[in-house]
Structures are given as structure tokens and as C-alpha cells.
C-alpha atoms as a PDB file:
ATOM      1  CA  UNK A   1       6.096 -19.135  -1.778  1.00  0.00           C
ATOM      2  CA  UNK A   2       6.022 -19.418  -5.546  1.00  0.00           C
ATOM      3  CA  UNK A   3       3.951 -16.791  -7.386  1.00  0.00           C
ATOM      4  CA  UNK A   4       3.354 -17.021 -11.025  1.00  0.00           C
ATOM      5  CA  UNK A   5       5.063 -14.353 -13.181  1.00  0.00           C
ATOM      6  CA  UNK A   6       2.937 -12.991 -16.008  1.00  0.00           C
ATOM      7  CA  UNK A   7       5.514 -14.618 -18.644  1.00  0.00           C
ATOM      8  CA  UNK A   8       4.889 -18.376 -17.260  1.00  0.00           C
ATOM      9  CA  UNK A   9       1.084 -17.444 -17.570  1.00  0.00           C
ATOM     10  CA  UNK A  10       1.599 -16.218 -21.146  1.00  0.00           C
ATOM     11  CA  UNK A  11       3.815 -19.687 -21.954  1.00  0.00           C
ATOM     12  CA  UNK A  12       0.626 -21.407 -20.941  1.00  0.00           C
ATOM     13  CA  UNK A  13      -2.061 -19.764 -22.536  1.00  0.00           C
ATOM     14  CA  UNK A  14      -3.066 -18.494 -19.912  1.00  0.00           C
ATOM     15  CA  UNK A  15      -4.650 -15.143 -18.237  1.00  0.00           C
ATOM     16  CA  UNK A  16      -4.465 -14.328 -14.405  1.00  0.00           C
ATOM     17  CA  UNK A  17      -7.706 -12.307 -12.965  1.00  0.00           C
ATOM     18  CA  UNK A  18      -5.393 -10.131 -11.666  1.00  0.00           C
ATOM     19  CA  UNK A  19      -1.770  -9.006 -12.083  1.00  0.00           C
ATOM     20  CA  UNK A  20      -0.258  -7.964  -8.519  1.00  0.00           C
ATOM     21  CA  UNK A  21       1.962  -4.608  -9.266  1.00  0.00           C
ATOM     22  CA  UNK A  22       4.441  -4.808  -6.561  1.00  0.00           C
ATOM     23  CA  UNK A  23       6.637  -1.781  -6.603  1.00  0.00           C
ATOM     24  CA  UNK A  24       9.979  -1.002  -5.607  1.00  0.00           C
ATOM     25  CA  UNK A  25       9.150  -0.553  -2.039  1.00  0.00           C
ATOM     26  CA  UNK A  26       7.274  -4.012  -1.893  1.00  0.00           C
ATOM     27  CA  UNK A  27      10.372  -5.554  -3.653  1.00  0.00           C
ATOM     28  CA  UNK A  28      12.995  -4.147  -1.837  1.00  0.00           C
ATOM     29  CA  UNK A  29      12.528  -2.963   1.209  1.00  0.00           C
ATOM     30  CA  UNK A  30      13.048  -5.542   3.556  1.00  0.00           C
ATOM     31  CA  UNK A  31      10.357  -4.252   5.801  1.00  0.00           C
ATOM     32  CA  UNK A  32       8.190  -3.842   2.975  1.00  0.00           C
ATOM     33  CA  UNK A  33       8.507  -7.228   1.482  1.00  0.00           C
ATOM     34  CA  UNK A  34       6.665  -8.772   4.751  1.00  0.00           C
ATOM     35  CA  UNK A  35       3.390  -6.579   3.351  1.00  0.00           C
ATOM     36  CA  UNK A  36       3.736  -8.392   0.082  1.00  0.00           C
ATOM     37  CA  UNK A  37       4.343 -11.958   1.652  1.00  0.00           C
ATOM     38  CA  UNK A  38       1.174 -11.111   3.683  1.00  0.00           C
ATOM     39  CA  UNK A  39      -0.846  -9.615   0.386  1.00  0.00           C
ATOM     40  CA  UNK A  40       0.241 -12.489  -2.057  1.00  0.00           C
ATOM     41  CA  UNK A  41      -0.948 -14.764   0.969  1.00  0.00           C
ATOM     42  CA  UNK A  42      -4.376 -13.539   1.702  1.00  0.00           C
ATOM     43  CA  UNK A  43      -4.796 -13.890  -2.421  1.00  0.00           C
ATOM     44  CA  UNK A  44      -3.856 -17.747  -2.284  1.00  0.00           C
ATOM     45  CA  UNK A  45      -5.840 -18.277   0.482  1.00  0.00           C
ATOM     46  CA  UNK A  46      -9.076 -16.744  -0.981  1.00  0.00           C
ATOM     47  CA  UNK A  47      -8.254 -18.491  -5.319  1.00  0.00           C
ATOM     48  CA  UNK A  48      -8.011 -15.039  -6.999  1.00  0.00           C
ATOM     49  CA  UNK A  49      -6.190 -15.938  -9.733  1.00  0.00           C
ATOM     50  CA  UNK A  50      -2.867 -13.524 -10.001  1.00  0.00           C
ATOM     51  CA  UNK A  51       0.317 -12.792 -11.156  1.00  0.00           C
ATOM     52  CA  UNK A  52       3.669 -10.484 -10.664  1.00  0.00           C
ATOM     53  CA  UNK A  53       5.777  -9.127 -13.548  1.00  0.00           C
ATOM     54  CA  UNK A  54       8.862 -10.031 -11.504  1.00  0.00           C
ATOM     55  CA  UNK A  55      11.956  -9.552 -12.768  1.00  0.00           C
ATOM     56  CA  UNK A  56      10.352  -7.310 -15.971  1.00  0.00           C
ATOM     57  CA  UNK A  57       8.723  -4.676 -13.550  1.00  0.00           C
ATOM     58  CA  UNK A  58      10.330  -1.543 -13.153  1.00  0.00           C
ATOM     59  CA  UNK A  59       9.347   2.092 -11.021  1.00  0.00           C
ATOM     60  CA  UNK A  60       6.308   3.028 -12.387  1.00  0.00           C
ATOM     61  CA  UNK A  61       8.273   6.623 -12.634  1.00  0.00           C
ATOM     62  CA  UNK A  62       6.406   8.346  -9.663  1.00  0.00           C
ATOM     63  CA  UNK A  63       9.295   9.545  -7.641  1.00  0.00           C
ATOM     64  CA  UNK A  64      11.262  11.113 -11.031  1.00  0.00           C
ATOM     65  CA  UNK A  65       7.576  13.525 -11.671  1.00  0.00           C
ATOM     66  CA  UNK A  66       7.616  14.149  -8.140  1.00  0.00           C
ATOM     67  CA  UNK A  67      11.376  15.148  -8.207  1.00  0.00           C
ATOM     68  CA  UNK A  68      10.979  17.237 -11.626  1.00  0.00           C
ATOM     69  CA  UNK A  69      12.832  14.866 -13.940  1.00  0.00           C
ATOM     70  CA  UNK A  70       9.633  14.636 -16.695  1.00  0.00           C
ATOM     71  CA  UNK A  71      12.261  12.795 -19.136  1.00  0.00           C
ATOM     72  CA  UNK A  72      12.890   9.607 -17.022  1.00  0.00           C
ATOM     73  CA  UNK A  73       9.309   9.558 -16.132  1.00  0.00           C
ATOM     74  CA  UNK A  74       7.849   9.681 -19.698  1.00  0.00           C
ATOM     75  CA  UNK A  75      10.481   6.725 -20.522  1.00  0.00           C
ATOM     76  CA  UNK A  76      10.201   4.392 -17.795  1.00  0.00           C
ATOM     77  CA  UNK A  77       5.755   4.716 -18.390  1.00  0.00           C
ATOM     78  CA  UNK A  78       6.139   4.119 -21.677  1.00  0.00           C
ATOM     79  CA  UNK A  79       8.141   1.267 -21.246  1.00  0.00           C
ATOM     80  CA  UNK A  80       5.732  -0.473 -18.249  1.00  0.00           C
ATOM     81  CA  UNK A  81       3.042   0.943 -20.923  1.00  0.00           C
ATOM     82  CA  UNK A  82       4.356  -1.255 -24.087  1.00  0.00           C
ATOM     83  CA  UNK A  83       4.974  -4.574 -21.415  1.00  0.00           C
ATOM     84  CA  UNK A  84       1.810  -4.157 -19.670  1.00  0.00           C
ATOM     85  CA  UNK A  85      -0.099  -4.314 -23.159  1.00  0.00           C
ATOM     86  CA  UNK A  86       1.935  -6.863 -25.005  1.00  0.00           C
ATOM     87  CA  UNK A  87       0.598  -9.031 -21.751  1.00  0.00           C
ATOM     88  CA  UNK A  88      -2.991  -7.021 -22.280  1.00  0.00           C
ATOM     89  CA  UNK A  89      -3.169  -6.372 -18.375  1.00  0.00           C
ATOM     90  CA  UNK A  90      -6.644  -5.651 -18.145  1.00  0.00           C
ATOM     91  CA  UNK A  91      -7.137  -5.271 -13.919  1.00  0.00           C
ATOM     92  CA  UNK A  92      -3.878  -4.380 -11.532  1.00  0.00           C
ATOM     93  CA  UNK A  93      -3.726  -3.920  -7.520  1.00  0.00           C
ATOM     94  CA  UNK A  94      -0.882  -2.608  -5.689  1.00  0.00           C
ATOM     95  CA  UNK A  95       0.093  -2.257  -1.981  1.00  0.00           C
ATOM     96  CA  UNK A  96       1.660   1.303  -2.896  1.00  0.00           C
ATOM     97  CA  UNK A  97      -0.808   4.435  -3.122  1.00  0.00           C
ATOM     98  CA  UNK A  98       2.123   5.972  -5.002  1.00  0.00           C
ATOM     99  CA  UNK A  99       2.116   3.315  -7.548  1.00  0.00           C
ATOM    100  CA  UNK A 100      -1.579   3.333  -7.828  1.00  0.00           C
ATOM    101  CA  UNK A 101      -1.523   7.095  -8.243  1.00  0.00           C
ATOM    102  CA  UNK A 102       0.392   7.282 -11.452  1.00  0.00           C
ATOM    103  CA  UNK A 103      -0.992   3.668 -12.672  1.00  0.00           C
ATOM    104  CA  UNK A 104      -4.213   4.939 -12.406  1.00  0.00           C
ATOM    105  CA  UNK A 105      -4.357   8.816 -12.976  1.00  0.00           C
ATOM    106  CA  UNK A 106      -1.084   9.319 -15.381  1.00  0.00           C
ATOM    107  CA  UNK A 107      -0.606   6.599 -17.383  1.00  0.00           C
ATOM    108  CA  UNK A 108      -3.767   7.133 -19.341  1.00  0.00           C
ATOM    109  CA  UNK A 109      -2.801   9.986 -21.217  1.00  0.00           C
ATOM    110  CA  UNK A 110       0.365   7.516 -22.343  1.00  0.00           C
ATOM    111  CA  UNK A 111      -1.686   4.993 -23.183  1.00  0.00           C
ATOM    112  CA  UNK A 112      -1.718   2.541 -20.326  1.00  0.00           C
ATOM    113  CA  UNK A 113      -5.402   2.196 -19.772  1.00  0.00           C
ATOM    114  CA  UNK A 114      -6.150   0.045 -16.934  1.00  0.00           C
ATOM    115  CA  UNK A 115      -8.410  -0.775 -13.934  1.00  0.00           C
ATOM    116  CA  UNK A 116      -6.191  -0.025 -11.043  1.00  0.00           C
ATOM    117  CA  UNK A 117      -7.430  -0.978  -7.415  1.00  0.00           C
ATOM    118  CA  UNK A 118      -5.417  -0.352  -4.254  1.00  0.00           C
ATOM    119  CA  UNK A 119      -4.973  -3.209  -2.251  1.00  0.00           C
ATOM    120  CA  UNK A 120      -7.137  -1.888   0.968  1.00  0.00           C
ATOM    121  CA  UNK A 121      -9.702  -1.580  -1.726  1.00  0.00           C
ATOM    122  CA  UNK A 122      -9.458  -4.971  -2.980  1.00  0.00           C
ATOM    123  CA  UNK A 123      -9.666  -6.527   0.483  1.00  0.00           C
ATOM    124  CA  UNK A 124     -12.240  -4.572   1.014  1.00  0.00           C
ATOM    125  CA  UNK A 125     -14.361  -6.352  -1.740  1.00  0.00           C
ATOM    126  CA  UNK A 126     -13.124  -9.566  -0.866  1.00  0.00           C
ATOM    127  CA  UNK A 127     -14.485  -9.428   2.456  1.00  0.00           C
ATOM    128  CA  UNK A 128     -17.981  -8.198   1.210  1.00  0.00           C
ATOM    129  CA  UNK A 129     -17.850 -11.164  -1.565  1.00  0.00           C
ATOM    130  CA  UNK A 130     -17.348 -13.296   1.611  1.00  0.00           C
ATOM    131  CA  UNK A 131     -13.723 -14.655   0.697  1.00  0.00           C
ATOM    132  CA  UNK A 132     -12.549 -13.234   3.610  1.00  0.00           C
ATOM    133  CA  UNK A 133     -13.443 -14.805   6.735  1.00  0.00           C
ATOM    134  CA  UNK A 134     -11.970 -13.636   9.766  1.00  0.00           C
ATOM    135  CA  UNK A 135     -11.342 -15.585  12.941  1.00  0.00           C
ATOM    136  CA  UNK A 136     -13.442 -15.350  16.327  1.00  0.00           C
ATOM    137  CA  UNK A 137     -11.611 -13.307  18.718  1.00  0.00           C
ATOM    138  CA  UNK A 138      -8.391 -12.864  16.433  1.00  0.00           C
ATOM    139  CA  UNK A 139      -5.007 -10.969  17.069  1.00  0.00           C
ATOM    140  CA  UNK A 140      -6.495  -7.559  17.857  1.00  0.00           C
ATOM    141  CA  UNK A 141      -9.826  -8.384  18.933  1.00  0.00           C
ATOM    142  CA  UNK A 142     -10.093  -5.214  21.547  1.00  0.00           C
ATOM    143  CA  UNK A 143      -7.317  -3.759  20.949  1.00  0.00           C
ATOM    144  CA  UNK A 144      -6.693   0.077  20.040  1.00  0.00           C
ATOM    145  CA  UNK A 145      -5.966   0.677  16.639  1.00  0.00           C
ATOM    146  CA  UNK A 146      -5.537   3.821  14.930  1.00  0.00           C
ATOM    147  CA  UNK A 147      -5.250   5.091  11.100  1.00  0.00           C
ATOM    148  CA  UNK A 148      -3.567   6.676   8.957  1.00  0.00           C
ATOM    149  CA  UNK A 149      -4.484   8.028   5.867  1.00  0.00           C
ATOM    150  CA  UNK A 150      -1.590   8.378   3.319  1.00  0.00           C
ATOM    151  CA  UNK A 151      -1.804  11.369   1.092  1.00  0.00           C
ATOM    152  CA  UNK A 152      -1.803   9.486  -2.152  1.00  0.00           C
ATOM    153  CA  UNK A 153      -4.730   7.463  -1.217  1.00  0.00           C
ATOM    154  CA  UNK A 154      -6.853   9.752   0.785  1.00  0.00           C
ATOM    155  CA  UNK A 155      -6.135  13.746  -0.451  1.00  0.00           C
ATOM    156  CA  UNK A 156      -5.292  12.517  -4.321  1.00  0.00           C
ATOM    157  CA  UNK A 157      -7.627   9.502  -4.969  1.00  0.00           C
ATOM    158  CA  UNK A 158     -10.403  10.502  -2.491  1.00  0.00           C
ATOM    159  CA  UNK A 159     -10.126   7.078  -0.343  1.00  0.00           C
ATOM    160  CA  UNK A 160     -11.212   6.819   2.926  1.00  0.00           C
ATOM    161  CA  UNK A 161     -13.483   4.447   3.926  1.00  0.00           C
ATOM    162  CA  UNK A 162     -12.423   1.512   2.411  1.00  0.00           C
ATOM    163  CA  UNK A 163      -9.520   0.725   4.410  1.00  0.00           C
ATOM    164  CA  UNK A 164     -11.222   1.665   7.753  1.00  0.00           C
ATOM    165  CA  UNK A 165     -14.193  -0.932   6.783  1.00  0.00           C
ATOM    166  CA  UNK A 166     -11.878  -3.157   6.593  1.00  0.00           C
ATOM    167  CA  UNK A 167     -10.003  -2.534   9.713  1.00  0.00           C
ATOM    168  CA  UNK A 168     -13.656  -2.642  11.229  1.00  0.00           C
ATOM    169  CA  UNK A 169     -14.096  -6.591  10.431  1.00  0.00           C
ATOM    170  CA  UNK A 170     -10.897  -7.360  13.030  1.00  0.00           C
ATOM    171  CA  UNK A 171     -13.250  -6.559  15.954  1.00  0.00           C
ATOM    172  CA  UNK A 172     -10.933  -3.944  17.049  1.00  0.00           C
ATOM    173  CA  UNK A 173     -11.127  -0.332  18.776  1.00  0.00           C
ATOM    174  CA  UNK A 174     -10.329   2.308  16.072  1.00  0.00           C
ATOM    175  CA  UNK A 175      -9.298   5.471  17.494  1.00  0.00           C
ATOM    176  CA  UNK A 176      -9.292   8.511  15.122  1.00  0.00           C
ATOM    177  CA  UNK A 177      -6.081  10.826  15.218  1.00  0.00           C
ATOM    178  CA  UNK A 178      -7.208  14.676  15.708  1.00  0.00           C
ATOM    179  CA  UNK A 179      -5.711  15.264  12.020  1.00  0.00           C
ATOM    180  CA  UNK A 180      -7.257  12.653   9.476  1.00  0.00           C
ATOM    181  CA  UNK A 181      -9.312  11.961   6.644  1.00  0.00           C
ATOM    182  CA  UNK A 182      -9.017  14.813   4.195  1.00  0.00           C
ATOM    183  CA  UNK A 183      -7.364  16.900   7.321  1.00  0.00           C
ATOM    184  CA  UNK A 184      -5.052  13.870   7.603  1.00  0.00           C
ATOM    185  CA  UNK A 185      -1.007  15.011   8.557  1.00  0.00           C
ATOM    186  CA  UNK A 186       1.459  13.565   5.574  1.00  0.00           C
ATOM    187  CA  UNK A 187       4.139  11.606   6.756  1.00  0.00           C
ATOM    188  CA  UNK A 188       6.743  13.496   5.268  1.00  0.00           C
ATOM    189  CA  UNK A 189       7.998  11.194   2.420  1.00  0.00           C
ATOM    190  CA  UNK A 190       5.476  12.340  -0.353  1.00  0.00           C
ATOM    191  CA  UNK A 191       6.411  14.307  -3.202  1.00  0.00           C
ATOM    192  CA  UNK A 192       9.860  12.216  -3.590  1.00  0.00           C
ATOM    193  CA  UNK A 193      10.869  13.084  -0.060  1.00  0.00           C
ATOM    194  CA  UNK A 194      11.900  10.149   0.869  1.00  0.00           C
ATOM    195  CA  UNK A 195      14.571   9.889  -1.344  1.00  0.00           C
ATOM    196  CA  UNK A 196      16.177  13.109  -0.088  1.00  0.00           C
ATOM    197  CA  UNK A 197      17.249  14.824   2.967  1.00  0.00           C
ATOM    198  CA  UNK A 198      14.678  16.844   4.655  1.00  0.00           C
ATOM    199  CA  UNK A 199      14.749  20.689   4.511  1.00  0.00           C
ATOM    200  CA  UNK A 200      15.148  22.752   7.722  1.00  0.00           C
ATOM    201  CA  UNK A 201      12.948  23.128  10.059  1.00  0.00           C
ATOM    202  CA  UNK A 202      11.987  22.892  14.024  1.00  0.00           C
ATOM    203  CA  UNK A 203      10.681  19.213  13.829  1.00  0.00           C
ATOM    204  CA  UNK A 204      10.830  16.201  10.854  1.00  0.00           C
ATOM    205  CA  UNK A 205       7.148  15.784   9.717  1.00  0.00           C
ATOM    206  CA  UNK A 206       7.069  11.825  10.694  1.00  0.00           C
ATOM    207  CA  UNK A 207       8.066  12.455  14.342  1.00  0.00           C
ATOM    208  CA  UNK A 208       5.133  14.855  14.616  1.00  0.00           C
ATOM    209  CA  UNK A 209       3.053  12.572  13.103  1.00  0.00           C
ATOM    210  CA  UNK A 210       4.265   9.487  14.984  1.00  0.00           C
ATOM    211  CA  UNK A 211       4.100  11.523  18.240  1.00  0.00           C
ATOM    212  CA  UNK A 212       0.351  11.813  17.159  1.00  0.00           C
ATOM    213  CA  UNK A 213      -0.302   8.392  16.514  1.00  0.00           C
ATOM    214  CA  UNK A 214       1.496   7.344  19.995  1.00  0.00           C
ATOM    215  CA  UNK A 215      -0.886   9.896  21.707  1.00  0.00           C
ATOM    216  CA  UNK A 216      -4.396   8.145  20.594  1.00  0.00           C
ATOM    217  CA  UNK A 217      -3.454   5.338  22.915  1.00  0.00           C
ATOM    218  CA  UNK A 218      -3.634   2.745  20.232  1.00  0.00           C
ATOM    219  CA  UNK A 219      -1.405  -0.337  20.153  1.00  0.00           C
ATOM    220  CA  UNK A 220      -1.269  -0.737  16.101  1.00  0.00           C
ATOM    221  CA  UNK A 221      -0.500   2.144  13.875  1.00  0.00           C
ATOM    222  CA  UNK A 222      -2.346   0.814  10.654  1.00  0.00           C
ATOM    223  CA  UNK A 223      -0.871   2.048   7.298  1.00  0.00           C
ATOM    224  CA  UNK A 224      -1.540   1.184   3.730  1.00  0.00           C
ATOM    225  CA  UNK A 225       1.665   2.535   2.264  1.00  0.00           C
ATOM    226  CA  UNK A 226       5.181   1.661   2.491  1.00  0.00           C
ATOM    227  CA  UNK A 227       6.471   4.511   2.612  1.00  0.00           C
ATOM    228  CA  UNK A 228       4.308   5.496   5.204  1.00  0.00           C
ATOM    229  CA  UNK A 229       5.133   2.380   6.870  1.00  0.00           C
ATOM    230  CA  UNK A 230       8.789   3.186   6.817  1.00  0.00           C
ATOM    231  CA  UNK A 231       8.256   7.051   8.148  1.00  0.00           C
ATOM    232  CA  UNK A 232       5.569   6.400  11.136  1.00  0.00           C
ATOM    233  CA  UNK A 233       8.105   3.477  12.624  1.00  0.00           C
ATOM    234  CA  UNK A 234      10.895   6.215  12.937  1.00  0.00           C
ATOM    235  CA  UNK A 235       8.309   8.426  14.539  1.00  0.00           C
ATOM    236  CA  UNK A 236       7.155   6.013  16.759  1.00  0.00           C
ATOM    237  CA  UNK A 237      11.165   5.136  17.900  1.00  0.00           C
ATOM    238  CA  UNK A 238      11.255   8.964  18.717  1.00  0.00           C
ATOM    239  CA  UNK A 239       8.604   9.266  20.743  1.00  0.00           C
ATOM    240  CA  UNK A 240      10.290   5.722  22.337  1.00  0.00           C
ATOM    241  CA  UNK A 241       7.146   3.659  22.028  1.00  0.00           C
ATOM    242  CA  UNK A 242       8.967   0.959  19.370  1.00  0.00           C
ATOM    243  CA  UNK A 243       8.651  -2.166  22.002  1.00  0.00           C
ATOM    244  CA  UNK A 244       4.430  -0.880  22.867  1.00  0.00           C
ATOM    245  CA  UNK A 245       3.440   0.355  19.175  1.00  0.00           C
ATOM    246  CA  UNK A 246       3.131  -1.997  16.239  1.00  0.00           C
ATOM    247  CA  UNK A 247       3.235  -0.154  12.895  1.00  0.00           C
ATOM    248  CA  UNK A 248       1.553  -2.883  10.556  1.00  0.00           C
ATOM    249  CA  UNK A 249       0.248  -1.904   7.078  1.00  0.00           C
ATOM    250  CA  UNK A 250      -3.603  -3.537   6.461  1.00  0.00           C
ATOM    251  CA  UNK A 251      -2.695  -6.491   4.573  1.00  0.00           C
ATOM    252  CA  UNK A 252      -0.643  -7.874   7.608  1.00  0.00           C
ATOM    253  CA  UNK A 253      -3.754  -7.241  10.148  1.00  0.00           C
ATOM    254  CA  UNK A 254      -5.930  -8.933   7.795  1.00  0.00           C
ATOM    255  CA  UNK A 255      -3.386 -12.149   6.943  1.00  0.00           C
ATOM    256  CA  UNK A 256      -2.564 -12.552  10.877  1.00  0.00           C
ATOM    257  CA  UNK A 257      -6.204 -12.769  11.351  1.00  0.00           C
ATOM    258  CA  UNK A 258      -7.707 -14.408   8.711  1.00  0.00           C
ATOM    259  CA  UNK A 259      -9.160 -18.777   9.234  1.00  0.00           C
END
């Protein structure tokens, strides 16, 4: 797969509809990097019109605030700040609620004023558009799956229905967790967490919450962050459910089931 970069758009004349902010996580990660494949591929499918920065995007700075270190936040925004304007980004959607966070709530004080969408958001409005079509009786047609609603997305940006309308169009059984929505359970690696041990404590965060998940009886754990993504699979391999439980982040439902 061969996505455009914003620099071979710019060589051309060119302007994308949409530039796809991809994030460390989404670049990295190995797990991660299927959520992208399956992203980028629902937006071919449907003709949006997009673009990466690739190899000139950097951390948007999120887990240096979170950690305290204001310095290397302040320079690596302003730096995404002057690249994303030279290119005049107008409209950016990310896979990572942390990304889309500080894109959209912090950089606007710096002067990086953009639209920022997250990407269960975006699918969302493709599927009401009717670019998404979904298959008759696809993957997980009947199935059990349950939610959860990362703290970035749901607490901080007040998102909650969104991703479950779009869960809704697989055909699917969803199955609320006792602690969700605005009561939702973090899964431990918010804040910069994941980037450092845990403190003490009786139990890690993500096993609780995985043991949760396990306990609705659902057969996909749906996520929309990668971080998430990367905490609920280690609760899930406590609670020794790995070969029955899928953890799958929206984007991947939507692209297995998609005509």
C-alpha cells in the first residue's frame, strides 16, 4: 500500500481533503500499525482524498505534558505547528484519542488551528454519507461485542456515541461493561503511564479492566485507542481468555466487514 505523503501532494499542486495524523503508536507499534493498514484502507476504498506526513511527523508532545516536561512539549508543537501550516493543513483525523486531544484542545493557543476529527468519528460520518456499506451477515454479525471508552475520547472530549453507532451498523450484540461512558474504568496507560512502570498497588489497572471486559461475555473487546489496545490485550492474557477474546480497535471491525 502506497499512501501519498503531504510533500508529493505539495510537488503536484495539489491539496488532499484530508491529512491522516498517524502517531507514534500507529507508526510503530507493530500491533498498532494493523489499525492504520485497516484505517488508510477503509479511506481508499470509500475516495476520500488523504495524505500522511510520513517521515516529517513527529509526537505531537502529549506524553512529555502528561509527564511534566512543558519544555519538550512547547518545542516539538511548535515545530508540527510551523510544518502543518507551511502545508496549510486545514482538516486532520487520527486513530489516537491522545493525539487528537492535544491536536485539537492544545495546539490552539500555539497557533495550530485546525479541524481535528477522531477516526471513530470520521467513520461515523462516512457511514451516514453512505460511503460505507457494510456486508450482509459480515464477520460479527451476532456476535457479542463490548466497548470501551478511552479516557481521552470519552471523559476529555465528551465522545460517546459516535463510536458505538458505528459499532451498531456490524449487526452485532453490544454488551455494556458495568463501568462505561463517563463512569468508564481507564486502562491504566493515560497520563504518560504507559511509558513508565506502574506504582504499587493490589492489582495493575488493565487486568481489572480486562477482567471486566472478559466478564460481559463478549467475543470482541472494541477499542479506539492504541494504547488502549495494547493495555486491554494484557488484561485479557491475565484473565487467560487470549485464544476466546479478540481485542480489535473500530477501524479493523469496520475494514473486515466492509463490500
Amino acid at each position: 500500500m502506497h499512501i501519498k505523503t503531504m510533500a508529493e501532494y505539495a510537488a503536484n499542486g495539489e491539496t488532499p481533503e484530508v491529512l491522516f495524523w498517524v502517531g507514534c503508536a500507529g507508526s510503530f507499534d507493530q500491533r498498532a500499525q494493523k489499525i492504520t493498514r485497516a484505517f488508510a484502507t477503509i479511506l481508499e476504498k470509500v475516495g476520500v482524498r488523504f495524505a500522511i506526513l510520513g517521515k516529517e511527523e513527529s509526537c505531537t508532545g502529549d506524553p512529555a505534558r502528561r509527564a511534566g516536561n512543558e519544555f519538550i512539549f512547547q518545542m516539538m508543537a511548535q515545530n508540527n505547528i510551523q510544518l502543518l501550516n507551511m502545508y496549510e493543513v486545514k482538516k486532520i483525523v487520527t486513530a489516537c484519542p491522545h493525539c487528537f486531544n492535544t491536536l485539537k484542545n492544545e495546539y490552539p493557543t500555539l497557533g495550530g488551528n485546525y479541524e481535528v476529527i477522531h477516526h471513530t468519528t470520521f467513520l461515523q460520518s462516512l457511514i451516514d454519507e453512505g460511503k460505507i456499506k457494510m456486508q450482509e451477515g459480515g464477520t460479527f454479525k451476532g456476535k457479542k461485542i463490548t466497548y470501551h471508552d478511552s479516557c481521552y475520547l470519552g471523559r476529555a472530549n465528551n465522545i460517546y456515541e459516535a463510536p458505538r453507532k458505528v459499532l451498531e451498523t456490524l449487526d452485532a450484540e453490544l454488551v455494556e461493561m458495568k463501568r462505561c461512558k463517563s463512569k468508564g474504568l481507564c486502562c491504566g496507560a493515560g497520563g504518560a503511564q504507559m511509558f513508565k512502570e506502574e506504582e504499587k498497588g493490589a492489582t495493575r489497572i488493565n487486568f481489572e479492566r480486562g477482567h471486566e471486559a472478559v466478564a460481559t461475555g463478549a467475543a470482541v473487546i472494541a477499542t479506539n485507542c492504541p494504547f488502549c489496545m495494547t493495555m486491554l490485550t494484557d488484561g485479557v492474557k491475565d484473565a487467560g481468555k487470549e485464544e476466546s477474546v479478540k481485542v480489535l480497535d473500530i477501524a479493523e471491525l469496520i475494514a473486515e466487514s466492509m463490500k
